[in-house]
Protein backbone atom coordinates (compact mmCIF):
# COMPACT_ATOMS: atom_id res chain seq x y z
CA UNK A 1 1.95 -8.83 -19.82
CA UNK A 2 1.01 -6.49 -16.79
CA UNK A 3 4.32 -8.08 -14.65
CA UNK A 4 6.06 -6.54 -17.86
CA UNK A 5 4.51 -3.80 -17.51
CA UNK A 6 4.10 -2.52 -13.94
CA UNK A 7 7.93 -3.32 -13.43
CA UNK A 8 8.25 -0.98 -16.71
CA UNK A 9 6.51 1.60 -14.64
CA UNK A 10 7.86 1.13 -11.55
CA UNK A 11 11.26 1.64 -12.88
CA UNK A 12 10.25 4.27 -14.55
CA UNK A 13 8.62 6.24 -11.61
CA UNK A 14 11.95 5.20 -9.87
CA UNK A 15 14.49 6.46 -11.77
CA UNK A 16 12.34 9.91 -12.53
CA UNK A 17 11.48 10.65 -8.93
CA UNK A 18 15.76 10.33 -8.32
CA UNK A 19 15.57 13.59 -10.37
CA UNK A 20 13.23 15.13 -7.94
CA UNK A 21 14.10 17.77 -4.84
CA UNK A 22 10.89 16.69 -2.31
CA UNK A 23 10.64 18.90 0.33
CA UNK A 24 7.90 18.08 3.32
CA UNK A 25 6.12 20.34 5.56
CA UNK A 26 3.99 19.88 8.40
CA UNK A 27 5.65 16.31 8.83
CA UNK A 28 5.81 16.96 12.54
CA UNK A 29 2.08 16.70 12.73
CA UNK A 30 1.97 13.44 11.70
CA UNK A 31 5.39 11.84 13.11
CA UNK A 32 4.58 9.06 16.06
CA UNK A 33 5.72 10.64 18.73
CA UNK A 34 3.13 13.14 18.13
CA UNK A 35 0.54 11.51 17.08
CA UNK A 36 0.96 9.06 19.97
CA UNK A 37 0.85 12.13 22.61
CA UNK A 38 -2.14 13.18 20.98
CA UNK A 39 -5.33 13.46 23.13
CA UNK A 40 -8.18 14.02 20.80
CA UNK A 41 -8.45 10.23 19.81
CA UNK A 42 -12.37 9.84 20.13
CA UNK A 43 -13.63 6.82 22.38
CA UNK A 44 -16.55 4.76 21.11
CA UNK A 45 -17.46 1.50 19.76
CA UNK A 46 -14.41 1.42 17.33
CA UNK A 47 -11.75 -0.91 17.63
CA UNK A 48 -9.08 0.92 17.09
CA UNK A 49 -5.86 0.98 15.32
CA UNK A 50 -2.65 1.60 16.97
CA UNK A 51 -2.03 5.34 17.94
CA UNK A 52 0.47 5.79 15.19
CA UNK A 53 -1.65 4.80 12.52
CA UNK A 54 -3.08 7.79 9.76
CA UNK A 55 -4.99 7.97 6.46
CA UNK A 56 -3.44 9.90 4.32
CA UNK A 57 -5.67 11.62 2.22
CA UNK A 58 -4.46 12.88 -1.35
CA UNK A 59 -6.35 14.12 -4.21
CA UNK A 60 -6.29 12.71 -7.59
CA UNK A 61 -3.46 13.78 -10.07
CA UNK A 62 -1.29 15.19 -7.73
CA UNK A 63 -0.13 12.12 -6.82
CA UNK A 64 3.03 10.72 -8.91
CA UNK A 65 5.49 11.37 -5.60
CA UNK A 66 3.66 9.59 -3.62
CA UNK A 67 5.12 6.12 -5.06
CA UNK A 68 8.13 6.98 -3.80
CA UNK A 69 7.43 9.67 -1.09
CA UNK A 70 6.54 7.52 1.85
CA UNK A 71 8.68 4.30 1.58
CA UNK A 72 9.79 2.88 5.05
CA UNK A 73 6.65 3.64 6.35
CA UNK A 74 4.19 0.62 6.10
CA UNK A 75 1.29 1.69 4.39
CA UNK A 76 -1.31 -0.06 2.71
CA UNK A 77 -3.12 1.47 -0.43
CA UNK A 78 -6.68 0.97 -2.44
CA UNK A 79 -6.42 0.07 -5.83
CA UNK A 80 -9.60 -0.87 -8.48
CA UNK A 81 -10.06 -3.95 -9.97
CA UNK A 82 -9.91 -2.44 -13.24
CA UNK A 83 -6.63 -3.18 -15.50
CA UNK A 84 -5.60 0.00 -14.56
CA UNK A 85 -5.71 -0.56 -11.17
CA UNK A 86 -4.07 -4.35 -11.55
CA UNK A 87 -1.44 -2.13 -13.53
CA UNK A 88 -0.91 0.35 -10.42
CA UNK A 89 -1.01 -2.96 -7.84
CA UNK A 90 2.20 -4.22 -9.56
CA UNK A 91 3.90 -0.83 -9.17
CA UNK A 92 2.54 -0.13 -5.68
CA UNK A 93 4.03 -3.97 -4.61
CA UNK A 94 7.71 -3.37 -6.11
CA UNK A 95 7.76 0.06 -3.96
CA UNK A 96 6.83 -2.17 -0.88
CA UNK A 97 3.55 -0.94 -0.05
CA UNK A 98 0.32 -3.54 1.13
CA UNK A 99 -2.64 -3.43 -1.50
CA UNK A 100 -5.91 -3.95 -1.23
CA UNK A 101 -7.94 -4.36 -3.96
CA UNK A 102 -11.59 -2.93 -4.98
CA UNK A 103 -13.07 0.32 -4.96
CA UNK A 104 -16.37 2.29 -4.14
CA UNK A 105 -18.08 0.93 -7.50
CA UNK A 106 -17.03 -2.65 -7.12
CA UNK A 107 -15.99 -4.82 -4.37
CA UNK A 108 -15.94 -1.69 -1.75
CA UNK A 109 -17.43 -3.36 1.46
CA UNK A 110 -15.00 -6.19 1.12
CA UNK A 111 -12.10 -3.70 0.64
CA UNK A 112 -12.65 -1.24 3.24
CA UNK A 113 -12.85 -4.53 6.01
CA UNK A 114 -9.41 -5.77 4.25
CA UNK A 115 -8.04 -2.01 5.10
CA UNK A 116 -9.69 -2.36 8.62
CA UNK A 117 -7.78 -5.36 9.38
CA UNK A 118 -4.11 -3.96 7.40
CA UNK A 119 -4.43 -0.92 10.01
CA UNK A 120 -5.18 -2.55 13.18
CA UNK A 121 -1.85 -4.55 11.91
CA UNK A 122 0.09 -1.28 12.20
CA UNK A 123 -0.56 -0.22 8.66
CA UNK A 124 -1.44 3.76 7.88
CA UNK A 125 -3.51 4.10 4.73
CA UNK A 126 -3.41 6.26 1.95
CA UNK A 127 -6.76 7.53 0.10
CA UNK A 128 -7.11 9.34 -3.19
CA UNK A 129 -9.66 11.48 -1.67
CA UNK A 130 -11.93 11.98 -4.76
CA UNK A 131 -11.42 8.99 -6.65
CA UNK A 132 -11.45 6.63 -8.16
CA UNK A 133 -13.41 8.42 -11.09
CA UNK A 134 -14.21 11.80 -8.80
CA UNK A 135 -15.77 14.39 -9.22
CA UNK A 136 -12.85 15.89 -8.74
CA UNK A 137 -11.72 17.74 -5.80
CA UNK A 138 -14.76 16.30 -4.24
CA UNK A 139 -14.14 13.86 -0.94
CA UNK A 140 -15.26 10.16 -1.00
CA UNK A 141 -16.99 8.67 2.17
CA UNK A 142 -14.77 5.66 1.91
CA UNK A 143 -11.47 7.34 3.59
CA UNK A 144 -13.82 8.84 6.39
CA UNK A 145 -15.64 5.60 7.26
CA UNK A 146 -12.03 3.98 7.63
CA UNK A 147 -10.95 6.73 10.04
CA UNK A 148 -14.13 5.74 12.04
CA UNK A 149 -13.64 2.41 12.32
CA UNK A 150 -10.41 2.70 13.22
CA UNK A 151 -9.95 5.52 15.09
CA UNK A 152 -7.15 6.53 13.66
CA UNK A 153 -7.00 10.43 12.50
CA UNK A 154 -6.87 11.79 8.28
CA UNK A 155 -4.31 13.84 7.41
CA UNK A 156 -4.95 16.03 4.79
CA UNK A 157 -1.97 16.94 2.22
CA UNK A 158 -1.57 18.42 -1.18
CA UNK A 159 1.52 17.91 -3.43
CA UNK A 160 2.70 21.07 -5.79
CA UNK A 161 5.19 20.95 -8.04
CA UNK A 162 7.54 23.79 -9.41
CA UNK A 163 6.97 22.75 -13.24
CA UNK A 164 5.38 20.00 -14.37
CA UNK A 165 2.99 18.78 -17.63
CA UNK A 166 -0.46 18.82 -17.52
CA UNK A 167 -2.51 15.78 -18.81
CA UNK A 168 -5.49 17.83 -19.39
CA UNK A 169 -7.56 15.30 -21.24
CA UNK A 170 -7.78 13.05 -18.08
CA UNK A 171 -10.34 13.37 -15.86
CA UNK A 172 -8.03 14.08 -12.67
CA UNK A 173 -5.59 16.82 -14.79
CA UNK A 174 -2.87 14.26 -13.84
CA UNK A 175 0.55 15.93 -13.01
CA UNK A 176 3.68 14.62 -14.10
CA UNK A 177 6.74 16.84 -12.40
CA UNK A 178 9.19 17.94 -14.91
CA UNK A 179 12.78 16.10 -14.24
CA UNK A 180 14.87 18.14 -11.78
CA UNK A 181 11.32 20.26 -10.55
CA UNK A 182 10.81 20.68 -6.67
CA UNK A 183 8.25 18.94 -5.14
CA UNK A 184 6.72 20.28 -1.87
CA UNK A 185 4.36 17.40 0.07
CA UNK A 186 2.55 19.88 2.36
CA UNK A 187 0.47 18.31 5.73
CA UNK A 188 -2.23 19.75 7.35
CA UNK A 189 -3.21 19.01 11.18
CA UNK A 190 -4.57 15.32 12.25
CA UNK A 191 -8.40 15.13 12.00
CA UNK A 192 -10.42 12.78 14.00
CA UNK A 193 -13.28 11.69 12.84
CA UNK A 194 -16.02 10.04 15.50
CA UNK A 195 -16.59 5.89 15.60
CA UNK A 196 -20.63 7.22 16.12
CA UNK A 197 -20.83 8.84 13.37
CA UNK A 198 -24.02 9.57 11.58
CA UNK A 199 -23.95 9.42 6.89
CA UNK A 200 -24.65 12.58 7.63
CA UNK A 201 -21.73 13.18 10.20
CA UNK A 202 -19.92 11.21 7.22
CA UNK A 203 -21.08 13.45 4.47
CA UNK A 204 -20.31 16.84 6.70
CA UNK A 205 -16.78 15.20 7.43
CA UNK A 206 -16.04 14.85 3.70
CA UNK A 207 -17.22 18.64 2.57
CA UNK A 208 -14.62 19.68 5.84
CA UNK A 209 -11.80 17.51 4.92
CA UNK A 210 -12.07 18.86 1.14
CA UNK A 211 -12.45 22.41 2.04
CA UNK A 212 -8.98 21.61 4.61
CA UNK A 213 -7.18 19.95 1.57
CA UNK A 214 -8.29 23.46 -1.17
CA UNK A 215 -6.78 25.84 1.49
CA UNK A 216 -3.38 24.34 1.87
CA UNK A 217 -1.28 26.56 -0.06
CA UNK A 218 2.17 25.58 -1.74
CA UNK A 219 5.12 27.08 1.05
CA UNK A 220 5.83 29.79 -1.39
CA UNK A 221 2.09 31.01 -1.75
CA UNK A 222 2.35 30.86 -5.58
C-alpha cells in the first residue's frame, strides 16, 4: 500500500502548494554563479564536490514547501528507514528528487557515503537540521560532516508562513500553510565548514549553524 499512498500524498502536497504565493530571499547567495566565484572554499584532504554544490539546511516542521520549493534543481535528500520515511521516499521520488536512505540511528555511516558520492555527482543536499527525532531546533552533526567531506558550503534557511495550523502534538510542531497563505523561504550566507575538522570543530559548527538558522527573521520582522 505505501505506492498508494505516497502518490496520495504527493498529489496532495501538489495540488496544495499550487495555492501557495512562495516568495525567496537571499537566493542570490546561493545561485551558481555566486557560489562558483566564491573564494572561501577551504583546501584540505576533502574531495570535493563541484563548486555549485550546497546543503541546505532546514529545520524540522517548517518544511512542507520544500517538496515543491526547489524542483529543477537536482538535489538529493535523507530519508529513515522507518515506514514513515519509506512513506516520504515515495513522495520525495514523484517530485524528482535523489533519496538516500538511513538516518543517524540506523544505517547513518552507509548513508552519509551514499550522499558523498550523489554530491560529487553534481547533487546539492538538503538536511533537516535537527532531525530525524531532534531535539528540536538543535543541529545534527550529520549535515556538517557532509559539508566537510565535500567541501561544499551549508546554507542556512528558515521557511515562515503567513497563516498556517499548528500540529502541536508532534514532536517538530509541524506546519501546514493554510491554502492561499504566503510563504517566504529566507537564505542566509554560504558557510564553509573545514575538511580538518576536529568532533569538536563539528560540535562548535552545529551550535553556530543553529544559532545562524534562530536569527533569520521572516522579511516582515513579525
Amino acid at each position: 500500500m505505501t505506492p498508494f499512498y505516497s502518490f496520495l500524498g504527493w498529489l496532495i502536497i501538489k495540488l496544495w502548494s499550487v495555492t501557495l504565493r512562495v516568495r525567496r530571499y537571499g537566493v542570490e547567495k546561493h545561485s551558481p554563479e555566486a557560489l562558483a566565484a566564491l573564494s572561501g572554499r577551504p583546501s584540505g584532504p576533502a574531495r570535493p564536490a563541484p563548486a555549485t554544490s550546497v546543503v541546505f539546511a532546514f529545520f524540522h516542521g517548517e518544511q512542507f514547501i520544500l517538496y515543491t520549493g526547489h524542483r529543477g534543481r537536482p538535489i538529493a535528500i535523507m530519508t529513515s528507514l522507518s515506514r514513515d520515511g519509506q512513506l516520504q521516499n515515495g513522495i520525495l521520488r514523484r517530485f524528482g528528487y535523489e533519496t538516500v536512505r538511513g538516518s543517524s540511528s540506523r544505517g547513518g555511516a552507509r548513508a552519509l557515503i551514499e550522499m558523498i558520492s550523489a554530491m560529487r555527482r553534481g547533487c546539492s543536499a538538503a538536511f533537516a537540521a535537527d532531525g530525524p527525532r531532534g531535539p528540536a531546533r538543535e543541529v545534527k552533526p550529520g549535515l556538517v560532516y557532509l559539508a566537510a567531506k565535500t567541501g561544499a558550503p551549508i546554507v542556512p534557511m528558515r521557511i515562515f508562513y503567513s497563516r498556517a495550523k499548528l500540529l502541536d502534538k508532534t514532536w517538530d510542531k509541524y506546519l501546514v500553510p493554510m491554502p492561499f497563505s504566503v510563504v517566504s523561504i529566507v537564505y542566509a550566507d554560504p558557510v564553509f565548514v573545514d575538511p580538518r575538522s576536529s568532533d569538536e570543530d563539528i560540535a562548535l559548527m552545529c551550535r553556530r549553524i543553529a544559532g545562524i538558522m534562530e536569527a533569520i527573521q521572516p522579511p516582515d520582522g513579525k
